[in-house]
C-alpha atoms as a PDB file:
ATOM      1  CA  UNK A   1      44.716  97.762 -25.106  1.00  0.00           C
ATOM      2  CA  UNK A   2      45.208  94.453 -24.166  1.00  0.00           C
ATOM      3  CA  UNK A   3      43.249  91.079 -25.888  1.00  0.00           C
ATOM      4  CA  UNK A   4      42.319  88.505 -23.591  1.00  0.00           C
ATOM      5  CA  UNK A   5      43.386  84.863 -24.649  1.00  0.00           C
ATOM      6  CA  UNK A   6      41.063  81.368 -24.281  1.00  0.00           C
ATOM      7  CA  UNK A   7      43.771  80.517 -21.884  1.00  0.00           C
ATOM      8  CA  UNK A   8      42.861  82.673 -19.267  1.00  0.00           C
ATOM      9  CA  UNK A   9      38.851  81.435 -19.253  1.00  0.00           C
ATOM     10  CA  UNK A  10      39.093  77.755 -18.207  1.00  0.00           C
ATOM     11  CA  UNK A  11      36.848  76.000 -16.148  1.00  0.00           C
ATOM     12  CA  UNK A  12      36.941  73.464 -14.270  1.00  0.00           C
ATOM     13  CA  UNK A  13      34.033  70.780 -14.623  1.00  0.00           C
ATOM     14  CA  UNK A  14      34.482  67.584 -12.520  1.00  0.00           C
ATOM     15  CA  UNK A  15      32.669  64.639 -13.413  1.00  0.00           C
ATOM     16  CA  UNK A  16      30.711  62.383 -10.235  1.00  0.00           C
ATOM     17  CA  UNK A  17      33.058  59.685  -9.495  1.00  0.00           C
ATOM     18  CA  UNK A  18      29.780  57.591  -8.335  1.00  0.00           C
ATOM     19  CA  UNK A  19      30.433  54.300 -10.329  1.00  0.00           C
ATOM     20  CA  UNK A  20      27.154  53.092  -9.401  1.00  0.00           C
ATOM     21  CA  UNK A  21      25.035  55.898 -11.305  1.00  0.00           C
ATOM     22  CA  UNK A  22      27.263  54.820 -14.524  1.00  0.00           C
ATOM     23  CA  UNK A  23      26.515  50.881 -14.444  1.00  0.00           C
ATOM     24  CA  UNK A  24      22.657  51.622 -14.421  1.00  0.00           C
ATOM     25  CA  UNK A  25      20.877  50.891 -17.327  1.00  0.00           C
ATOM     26  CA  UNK A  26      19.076  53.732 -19.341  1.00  0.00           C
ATOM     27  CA  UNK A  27      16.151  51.966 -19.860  1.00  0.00           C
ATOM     28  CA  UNK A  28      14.664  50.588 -16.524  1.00  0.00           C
ATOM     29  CA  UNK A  29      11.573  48.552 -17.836  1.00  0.00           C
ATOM     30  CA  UNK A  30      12.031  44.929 -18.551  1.00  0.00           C
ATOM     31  CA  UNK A  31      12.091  43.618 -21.713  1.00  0.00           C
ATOM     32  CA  UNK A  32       9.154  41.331 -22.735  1.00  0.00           C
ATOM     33  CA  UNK A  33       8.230  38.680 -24.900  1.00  0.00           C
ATOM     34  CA  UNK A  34       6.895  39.557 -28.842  1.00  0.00           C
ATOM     35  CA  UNK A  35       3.377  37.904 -27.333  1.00  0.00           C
ATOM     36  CA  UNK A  36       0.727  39.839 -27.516  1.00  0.00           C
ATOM     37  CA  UNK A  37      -3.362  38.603 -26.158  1.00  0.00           C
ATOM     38  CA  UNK A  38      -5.375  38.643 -28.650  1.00  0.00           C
ATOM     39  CA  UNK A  39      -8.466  39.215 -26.164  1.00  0.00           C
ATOM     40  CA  UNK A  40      -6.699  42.090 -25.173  1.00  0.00           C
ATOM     41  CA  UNK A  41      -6.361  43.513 -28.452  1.00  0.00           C
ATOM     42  CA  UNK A  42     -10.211  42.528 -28.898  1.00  0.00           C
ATOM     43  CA  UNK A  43     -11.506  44.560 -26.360  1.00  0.00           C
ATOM     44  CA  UNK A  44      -9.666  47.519 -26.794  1.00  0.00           C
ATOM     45  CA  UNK A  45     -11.000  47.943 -30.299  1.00  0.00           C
ATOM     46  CA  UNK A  46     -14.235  47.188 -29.400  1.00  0.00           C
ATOM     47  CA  UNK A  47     -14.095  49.781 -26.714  1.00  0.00           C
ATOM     48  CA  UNK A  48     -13.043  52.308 -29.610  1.00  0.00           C
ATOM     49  CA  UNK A  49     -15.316  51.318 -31.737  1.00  0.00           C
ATOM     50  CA  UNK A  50     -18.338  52.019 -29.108  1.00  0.00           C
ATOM     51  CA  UNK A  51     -16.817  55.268 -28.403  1.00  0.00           C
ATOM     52  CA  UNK A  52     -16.779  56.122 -32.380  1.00  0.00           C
ATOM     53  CA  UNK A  53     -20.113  55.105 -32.830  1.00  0.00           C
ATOM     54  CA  UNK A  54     -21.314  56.886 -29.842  1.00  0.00           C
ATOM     55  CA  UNK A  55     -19.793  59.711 -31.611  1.00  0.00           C
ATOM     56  CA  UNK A  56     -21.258  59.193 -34.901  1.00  0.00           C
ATOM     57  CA  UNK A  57     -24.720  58.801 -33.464  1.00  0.00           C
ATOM     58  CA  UNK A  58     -24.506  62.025 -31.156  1.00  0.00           C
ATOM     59  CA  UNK A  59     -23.406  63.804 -34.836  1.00  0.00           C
ATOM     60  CA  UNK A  60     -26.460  61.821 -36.774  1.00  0.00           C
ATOM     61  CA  UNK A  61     -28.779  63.186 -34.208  1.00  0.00           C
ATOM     62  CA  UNK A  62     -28.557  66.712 -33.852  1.00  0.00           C
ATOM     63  CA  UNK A  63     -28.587  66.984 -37.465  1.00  0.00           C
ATOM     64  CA  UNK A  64     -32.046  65.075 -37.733  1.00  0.00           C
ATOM     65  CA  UNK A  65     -33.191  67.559 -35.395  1.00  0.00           C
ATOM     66  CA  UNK A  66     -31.881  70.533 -36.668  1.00  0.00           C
ATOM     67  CA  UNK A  67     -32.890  69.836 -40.047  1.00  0.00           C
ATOM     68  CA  UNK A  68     -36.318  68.977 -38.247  1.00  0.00           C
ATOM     69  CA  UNK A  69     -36.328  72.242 -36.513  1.00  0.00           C
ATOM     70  CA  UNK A  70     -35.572  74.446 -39.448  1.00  0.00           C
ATOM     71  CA  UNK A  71     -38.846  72.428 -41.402  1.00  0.00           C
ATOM     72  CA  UNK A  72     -40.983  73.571 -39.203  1.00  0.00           C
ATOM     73  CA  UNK A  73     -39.799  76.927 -38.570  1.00  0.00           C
ATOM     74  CA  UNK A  74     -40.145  77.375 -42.326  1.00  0.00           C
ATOM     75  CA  UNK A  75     -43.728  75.094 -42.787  1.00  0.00           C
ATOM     76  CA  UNK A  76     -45.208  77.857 -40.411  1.00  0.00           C
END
């Protein structure tokens, strides 16, 4: 019997030689300024903060009326 070495499993891997693929950058997007609009900022919390309260309404609702519903199912 007969043991196989490393030596006889190489493989060859060749690496692109495209030197243009290399000198790319990794991140693509441009780097801006620390500034940041405070109107911007403004609206998107406002535009959470209706969604939220939407929520909490919706919630606030359907318990009134269930709570409604089960007094007078148990008045009659």
């Amino acid at each position: 019997m007969t043991s196989k070495g490393f030596t006889e499993n190489t493989d060859n891997i060749e690496t692109p030689n495209d030197i243009n693929v290399s000198e790319k950058p990794l991140n693509p997007k441009k780097i801006s300024s620390g500034r940041v609009d405070i109107n911007v900022l403004k609206s998107k919390l406002e535009a959470q903060q209706g969604k939220e309260f939407r929520k909490n309404l919706f919630i606030f609702s359907f318990c009134v009326l269930l709570l409604g519903s089960i007094g007078i199912f148990l008045s009659l």
